[in-house]
Protein backbone atom coordinates (compact mmCIF):
# COMPACT_ATOMS: atom_id res chain seq x y z
CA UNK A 1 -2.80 5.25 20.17
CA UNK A 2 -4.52 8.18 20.85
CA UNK A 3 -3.38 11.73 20.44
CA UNK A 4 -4.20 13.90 23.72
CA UNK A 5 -3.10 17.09 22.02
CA UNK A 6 -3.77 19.68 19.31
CA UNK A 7 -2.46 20.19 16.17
CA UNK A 8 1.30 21.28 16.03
CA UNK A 9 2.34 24.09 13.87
CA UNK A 10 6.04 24.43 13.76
CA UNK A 11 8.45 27.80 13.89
CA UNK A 12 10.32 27.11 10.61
CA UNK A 13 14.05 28.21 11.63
CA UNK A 14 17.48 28.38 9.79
CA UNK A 15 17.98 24.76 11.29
CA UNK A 16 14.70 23.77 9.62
CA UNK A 17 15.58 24.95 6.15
CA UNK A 18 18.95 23.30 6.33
CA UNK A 19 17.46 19.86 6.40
CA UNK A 20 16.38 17.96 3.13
CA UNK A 21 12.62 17.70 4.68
CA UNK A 22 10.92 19.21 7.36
CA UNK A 23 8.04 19.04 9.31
CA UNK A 24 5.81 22.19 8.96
CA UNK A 25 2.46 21.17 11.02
CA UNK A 26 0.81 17.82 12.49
CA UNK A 27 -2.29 16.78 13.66
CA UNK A 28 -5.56 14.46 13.41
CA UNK A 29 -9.46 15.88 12.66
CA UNK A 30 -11.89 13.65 14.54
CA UNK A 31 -13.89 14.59 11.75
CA UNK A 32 -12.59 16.41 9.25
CA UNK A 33 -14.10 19.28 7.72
CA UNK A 34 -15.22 20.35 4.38
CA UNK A 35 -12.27 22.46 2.94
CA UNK A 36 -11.55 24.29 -0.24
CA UNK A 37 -8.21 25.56 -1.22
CA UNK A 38 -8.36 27.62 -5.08
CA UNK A 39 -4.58 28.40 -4.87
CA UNK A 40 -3.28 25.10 -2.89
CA UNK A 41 -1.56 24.76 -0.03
CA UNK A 42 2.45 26.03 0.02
CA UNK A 43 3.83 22.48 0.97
CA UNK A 44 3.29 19.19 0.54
CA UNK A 45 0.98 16.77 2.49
CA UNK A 46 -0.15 13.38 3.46
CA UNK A 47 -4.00 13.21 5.18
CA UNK A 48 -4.01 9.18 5.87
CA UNK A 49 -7.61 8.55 6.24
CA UNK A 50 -8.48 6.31 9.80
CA UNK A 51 -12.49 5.66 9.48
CA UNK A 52 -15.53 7.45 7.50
CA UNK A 53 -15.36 8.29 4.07
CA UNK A 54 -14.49 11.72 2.20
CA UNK A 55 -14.15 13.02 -1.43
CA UNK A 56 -11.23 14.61 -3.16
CA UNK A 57 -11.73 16.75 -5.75
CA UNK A 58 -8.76 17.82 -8.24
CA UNK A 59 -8.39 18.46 -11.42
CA UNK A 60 -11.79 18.31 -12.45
CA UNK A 61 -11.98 14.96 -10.80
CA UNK A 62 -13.81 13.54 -7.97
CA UNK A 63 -11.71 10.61 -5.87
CA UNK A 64 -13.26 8.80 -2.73
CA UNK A 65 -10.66 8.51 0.68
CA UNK A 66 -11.57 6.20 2.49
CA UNK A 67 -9.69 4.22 5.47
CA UNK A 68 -7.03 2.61 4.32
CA UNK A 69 -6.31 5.41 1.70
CA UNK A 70 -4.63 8.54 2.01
CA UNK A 71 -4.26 11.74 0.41
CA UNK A 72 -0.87 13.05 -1.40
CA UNK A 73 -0.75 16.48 -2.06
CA UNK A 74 1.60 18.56 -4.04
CA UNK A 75 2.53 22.21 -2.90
CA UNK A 76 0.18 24.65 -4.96
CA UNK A 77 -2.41 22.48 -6.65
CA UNK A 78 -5.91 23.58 -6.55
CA UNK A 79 -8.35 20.77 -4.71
CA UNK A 80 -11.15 20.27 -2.33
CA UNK A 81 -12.03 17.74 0.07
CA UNK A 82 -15.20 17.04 2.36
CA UNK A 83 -16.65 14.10 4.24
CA UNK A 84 -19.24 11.90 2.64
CA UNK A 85 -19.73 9.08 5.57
CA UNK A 86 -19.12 11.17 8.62
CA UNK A 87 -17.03 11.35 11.03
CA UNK A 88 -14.30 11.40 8.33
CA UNK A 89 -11.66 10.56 10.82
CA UNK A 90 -7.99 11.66 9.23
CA UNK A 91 -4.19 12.35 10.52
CA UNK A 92 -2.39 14.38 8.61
CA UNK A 93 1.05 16.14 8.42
CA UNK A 94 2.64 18.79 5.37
CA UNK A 95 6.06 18.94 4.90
CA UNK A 96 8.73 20.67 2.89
CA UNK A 97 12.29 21.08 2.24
CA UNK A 98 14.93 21.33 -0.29
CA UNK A 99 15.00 17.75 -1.58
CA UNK A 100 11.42 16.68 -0.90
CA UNK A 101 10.28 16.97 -4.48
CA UNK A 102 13.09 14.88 -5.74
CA UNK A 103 12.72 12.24 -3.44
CA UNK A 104 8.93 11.71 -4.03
CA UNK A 105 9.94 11.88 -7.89
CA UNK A 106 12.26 9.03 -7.58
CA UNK A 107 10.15 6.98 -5.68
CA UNK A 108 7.60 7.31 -8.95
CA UNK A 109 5.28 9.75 -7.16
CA UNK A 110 5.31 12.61 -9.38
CA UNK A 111 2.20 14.51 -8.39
CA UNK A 112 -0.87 14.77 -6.30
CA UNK A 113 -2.84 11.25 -6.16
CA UNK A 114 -4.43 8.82 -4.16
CA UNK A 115 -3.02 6.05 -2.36
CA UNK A 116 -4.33 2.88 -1.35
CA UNK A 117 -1.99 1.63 1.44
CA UNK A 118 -1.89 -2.36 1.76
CA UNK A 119 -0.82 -1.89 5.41
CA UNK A 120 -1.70 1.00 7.09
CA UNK A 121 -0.65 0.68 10.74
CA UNK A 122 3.13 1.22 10.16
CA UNK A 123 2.18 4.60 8.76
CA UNK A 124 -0.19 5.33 11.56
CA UNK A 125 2.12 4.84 14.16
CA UNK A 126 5.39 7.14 12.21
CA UNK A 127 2.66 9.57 11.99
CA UNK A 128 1.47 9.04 15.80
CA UNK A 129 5.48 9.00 16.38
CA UNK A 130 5.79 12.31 14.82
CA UNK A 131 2.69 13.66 16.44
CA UNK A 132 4.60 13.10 19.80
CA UNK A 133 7.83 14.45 18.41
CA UNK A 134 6.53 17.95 17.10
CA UNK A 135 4.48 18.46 20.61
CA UNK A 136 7.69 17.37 22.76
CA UNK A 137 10.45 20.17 24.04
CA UNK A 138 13.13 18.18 22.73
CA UNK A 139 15.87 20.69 21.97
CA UNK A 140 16.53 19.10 18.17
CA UNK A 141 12.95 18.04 17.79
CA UNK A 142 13.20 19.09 14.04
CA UNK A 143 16.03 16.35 13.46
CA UNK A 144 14.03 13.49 14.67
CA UNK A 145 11.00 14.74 13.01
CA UNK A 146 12.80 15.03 9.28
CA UNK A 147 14.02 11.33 10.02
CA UNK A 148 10.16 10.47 10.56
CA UNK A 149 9.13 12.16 7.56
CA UNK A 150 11.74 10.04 5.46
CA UNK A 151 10.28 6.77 7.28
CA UNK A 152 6.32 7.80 6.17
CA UNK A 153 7.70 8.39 2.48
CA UNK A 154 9.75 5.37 2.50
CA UNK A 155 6.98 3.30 3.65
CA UNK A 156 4.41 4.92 1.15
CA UNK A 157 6.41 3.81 -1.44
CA UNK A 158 7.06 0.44 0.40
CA UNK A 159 2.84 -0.58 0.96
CA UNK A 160 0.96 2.17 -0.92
CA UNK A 161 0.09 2.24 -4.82
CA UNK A 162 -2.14 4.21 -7.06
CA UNK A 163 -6.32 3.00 -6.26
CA UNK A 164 -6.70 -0.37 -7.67
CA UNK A 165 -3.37 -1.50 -7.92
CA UNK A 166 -0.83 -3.51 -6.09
CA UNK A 167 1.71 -2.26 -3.36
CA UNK A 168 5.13 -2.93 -3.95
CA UNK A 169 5.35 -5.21 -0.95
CA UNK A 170 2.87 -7.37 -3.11
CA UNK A 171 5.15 -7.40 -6.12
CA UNK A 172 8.42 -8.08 -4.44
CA UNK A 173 6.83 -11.27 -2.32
CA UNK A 174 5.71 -12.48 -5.66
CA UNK A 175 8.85 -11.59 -7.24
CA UNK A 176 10.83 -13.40 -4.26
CA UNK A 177 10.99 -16.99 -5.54
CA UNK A 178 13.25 -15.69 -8.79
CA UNK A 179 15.53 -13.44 -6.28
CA UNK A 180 16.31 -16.15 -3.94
CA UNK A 181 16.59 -18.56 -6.98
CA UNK A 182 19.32 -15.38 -8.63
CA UNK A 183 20.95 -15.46 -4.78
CA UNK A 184 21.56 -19.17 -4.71
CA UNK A 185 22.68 -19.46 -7.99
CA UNK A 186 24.60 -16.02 -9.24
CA UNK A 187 27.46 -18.19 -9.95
CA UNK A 188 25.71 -20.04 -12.26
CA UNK A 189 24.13 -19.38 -16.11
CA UNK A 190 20.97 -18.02 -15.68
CA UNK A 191 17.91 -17.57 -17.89
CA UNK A 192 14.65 -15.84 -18.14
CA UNK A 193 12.80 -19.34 -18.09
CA UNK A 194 14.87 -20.30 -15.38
CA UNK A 195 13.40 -17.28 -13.59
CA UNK A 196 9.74 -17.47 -14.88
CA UNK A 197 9.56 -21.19 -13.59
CA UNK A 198 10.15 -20.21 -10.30
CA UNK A 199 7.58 -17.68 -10.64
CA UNK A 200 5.05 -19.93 -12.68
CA UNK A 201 4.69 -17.18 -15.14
CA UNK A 202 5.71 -16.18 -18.68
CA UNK A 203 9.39 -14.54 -19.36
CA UNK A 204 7.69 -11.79 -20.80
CA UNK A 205 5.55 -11.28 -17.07
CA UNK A 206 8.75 -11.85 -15.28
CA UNK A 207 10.55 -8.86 -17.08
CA UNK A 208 7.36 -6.87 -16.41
CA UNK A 209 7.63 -8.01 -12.96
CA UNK A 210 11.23 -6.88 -12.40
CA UNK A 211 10.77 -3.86 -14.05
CA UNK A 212 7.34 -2.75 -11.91
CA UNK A 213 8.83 -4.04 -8.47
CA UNK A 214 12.62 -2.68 -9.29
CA UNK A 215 12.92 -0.66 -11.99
CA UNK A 216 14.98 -2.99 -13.60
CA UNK A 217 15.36 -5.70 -16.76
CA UNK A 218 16.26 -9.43 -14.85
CA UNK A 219 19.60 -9.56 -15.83
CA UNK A 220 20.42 -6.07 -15.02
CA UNK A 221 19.35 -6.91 -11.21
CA UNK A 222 21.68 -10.38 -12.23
CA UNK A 223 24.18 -8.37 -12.45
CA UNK A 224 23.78 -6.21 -9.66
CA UNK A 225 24.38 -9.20 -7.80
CA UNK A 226 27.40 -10.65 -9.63
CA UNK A 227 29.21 -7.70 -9.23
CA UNK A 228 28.26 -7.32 -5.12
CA UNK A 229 29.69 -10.69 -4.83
CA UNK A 230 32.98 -10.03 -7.04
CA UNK A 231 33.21 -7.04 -4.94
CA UNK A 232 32.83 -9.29 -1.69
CA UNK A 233 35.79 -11.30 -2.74
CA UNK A 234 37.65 -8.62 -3.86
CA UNK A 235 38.02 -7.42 -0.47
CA UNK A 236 38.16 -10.96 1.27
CA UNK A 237 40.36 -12.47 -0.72
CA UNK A 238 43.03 -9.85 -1.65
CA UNK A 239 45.13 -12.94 -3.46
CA UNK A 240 42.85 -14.08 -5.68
CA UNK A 241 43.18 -14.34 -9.46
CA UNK A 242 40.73 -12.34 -10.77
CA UNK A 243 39.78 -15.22 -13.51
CA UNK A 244 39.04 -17.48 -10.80
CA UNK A 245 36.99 -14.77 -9.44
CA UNK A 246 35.34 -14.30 -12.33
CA UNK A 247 34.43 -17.41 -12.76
CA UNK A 248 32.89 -17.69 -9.02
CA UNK A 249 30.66 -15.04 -9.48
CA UNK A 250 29.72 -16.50 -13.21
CA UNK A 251 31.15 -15.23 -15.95
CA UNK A 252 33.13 -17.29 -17.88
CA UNK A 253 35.28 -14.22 -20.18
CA UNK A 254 37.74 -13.08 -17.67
CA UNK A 255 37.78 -10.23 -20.45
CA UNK A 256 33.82 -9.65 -20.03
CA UNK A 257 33.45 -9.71 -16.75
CA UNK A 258 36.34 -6.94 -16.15
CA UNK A 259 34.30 -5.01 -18.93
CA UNK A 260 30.82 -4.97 -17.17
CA UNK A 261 32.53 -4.57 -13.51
CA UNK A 262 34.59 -1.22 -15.44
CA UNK A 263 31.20 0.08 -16.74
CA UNK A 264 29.33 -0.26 -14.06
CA UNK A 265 31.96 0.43 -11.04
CA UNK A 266 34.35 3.29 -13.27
CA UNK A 267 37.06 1.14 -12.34
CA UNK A 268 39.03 -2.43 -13.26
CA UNK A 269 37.81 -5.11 -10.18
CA UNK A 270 42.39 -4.68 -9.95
CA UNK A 271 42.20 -0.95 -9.39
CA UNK A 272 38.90 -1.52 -6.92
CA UNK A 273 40.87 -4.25 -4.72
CA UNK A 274 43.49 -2.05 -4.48
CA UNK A 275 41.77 1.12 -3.62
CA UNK A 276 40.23 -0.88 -0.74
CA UNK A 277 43.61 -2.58 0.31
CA UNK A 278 45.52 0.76 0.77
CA UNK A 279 42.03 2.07 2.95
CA UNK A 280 43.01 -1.22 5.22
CA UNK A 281 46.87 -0.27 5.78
């Protein structure tokens, strides 16, 4: 896909600011060149490198970009980058916006890094998308391009990871044996060796497994489950006693089971069926 046009620079407008990310400027450098920036750069950016090789220096440290890597900048941090196997081919966009920090934050990216992305084409062709978008004379251009924006962070945090480390794609297809097992049998007892057969690994490497690819202890994503089932029935089966529901979703305290859906939902699994049977009439 290639880009017959210059870089975009956008008017930031009410509209604009109004958003929870923007789109500030676009555009790809053939070859990029050297550039130094004491005081950083106001918003954030992503410089996905296509071919060549260049260096990033931050924080007294010197990274190598090379394709298959990007850049992730934070708003305001010193840096400098350059080629070193020229042409450093790059595309690029910076972005901004009320909620963009917050986001990237709970996705785990917290500041300014490097990141190695497993597959790189989906990215190249949101970025190529957005590209398009920003150069079009489509009246709510902005919209479509904030929707882009989410797509490129979504899918940073779906294939890329820190240099030398796994994506998160990688985790969760090795972590997919032990979810489909947890879908198949949610009704059932589970255990953690239950789990780490399926996964041919220790319990204490599942656990770390769950908790790197979800953010979350096994039996807390059990439960997750449990309850999205209970809640399924709940709403299916407006006649069913809420032991034998219980029991289908597998818990075998009646008592528990309305416990952990109370703590977890703020209301009884009664109160929640009911809620949802009034919506209906």
């Amino acid at each position: 896909m290639e880009i017959r046009y210059g870089n975009v620079y956008m008017t930031i407008t009410d509209l604009e600011k109004k958003l929870p990310v923007y789109l500030t400027c676009v555009g790809k450098w053939s070859n990029q060149y050297p550039l130094e920036r004491a005081d950083g750069f106001p918003d954030y950016q992503w410089i996905q490198c296509t071919s060549g090789q260049g260096i990033l220096e931050m924080n007294g440290q010197k990274y190598t970009v090379e394709a298959g890597q990007g850049m992730l900048l934070f708003p305001d941090v010193p840096h400098r980058y350059y080629p070193q196997i020229e042409p450093w081919e790059v595309r690029w966009m910076a972005f901004n916006g009320t909620y963009v920090g917050e986001m990237l934050r709970s996705l785990e990216f917290n500041s300014s890094r490097i990141i190695t992305v497993a597959s790189p084409d989906p990215l190249l062709k949101h970025l190529y998308e957005l590209h398009t978008t920003a150069h079009s004379t489509e009246p709510l251009k902005s919209v479509k391009c904030s929707s882009i924006i989410y797509t490129v962070i979504v899918d940073l945090y779906r294939y890329g990871t820190n240099v030398d480390l796994r994506s998160k794609q990688q985790y969760f297809e090795q972590l997919s044996p032990a979810l489909r097992f947890i879908e198949s049998h949610y009704n059932e007892a589970i255990t953690l060796n239950d789990l780490a057969s399926r996964l041919s690994v220790s319990p204490q490497h599942t656990c770390v497994l769950f908790q790197m690819t979800l953010g979350l202890r096994p039996f807390e994503y059990i439960t997750g489950v449990r309850l999205s089932k209970a809640k399924e029935l709940l709403h299916r089966e407006p006649n069913l006693d809420i032991g034998e529901l219980a029991g289908k979703v597998g818990y075998e305290s009646t008592s528990y089971f309305i416990k952990v859906f109370k703590r977890i939902e703020g209301v009884t699994p009664g109160d929640f069926r009911k809620r949802f049977h009034n919506r209906r009439e």
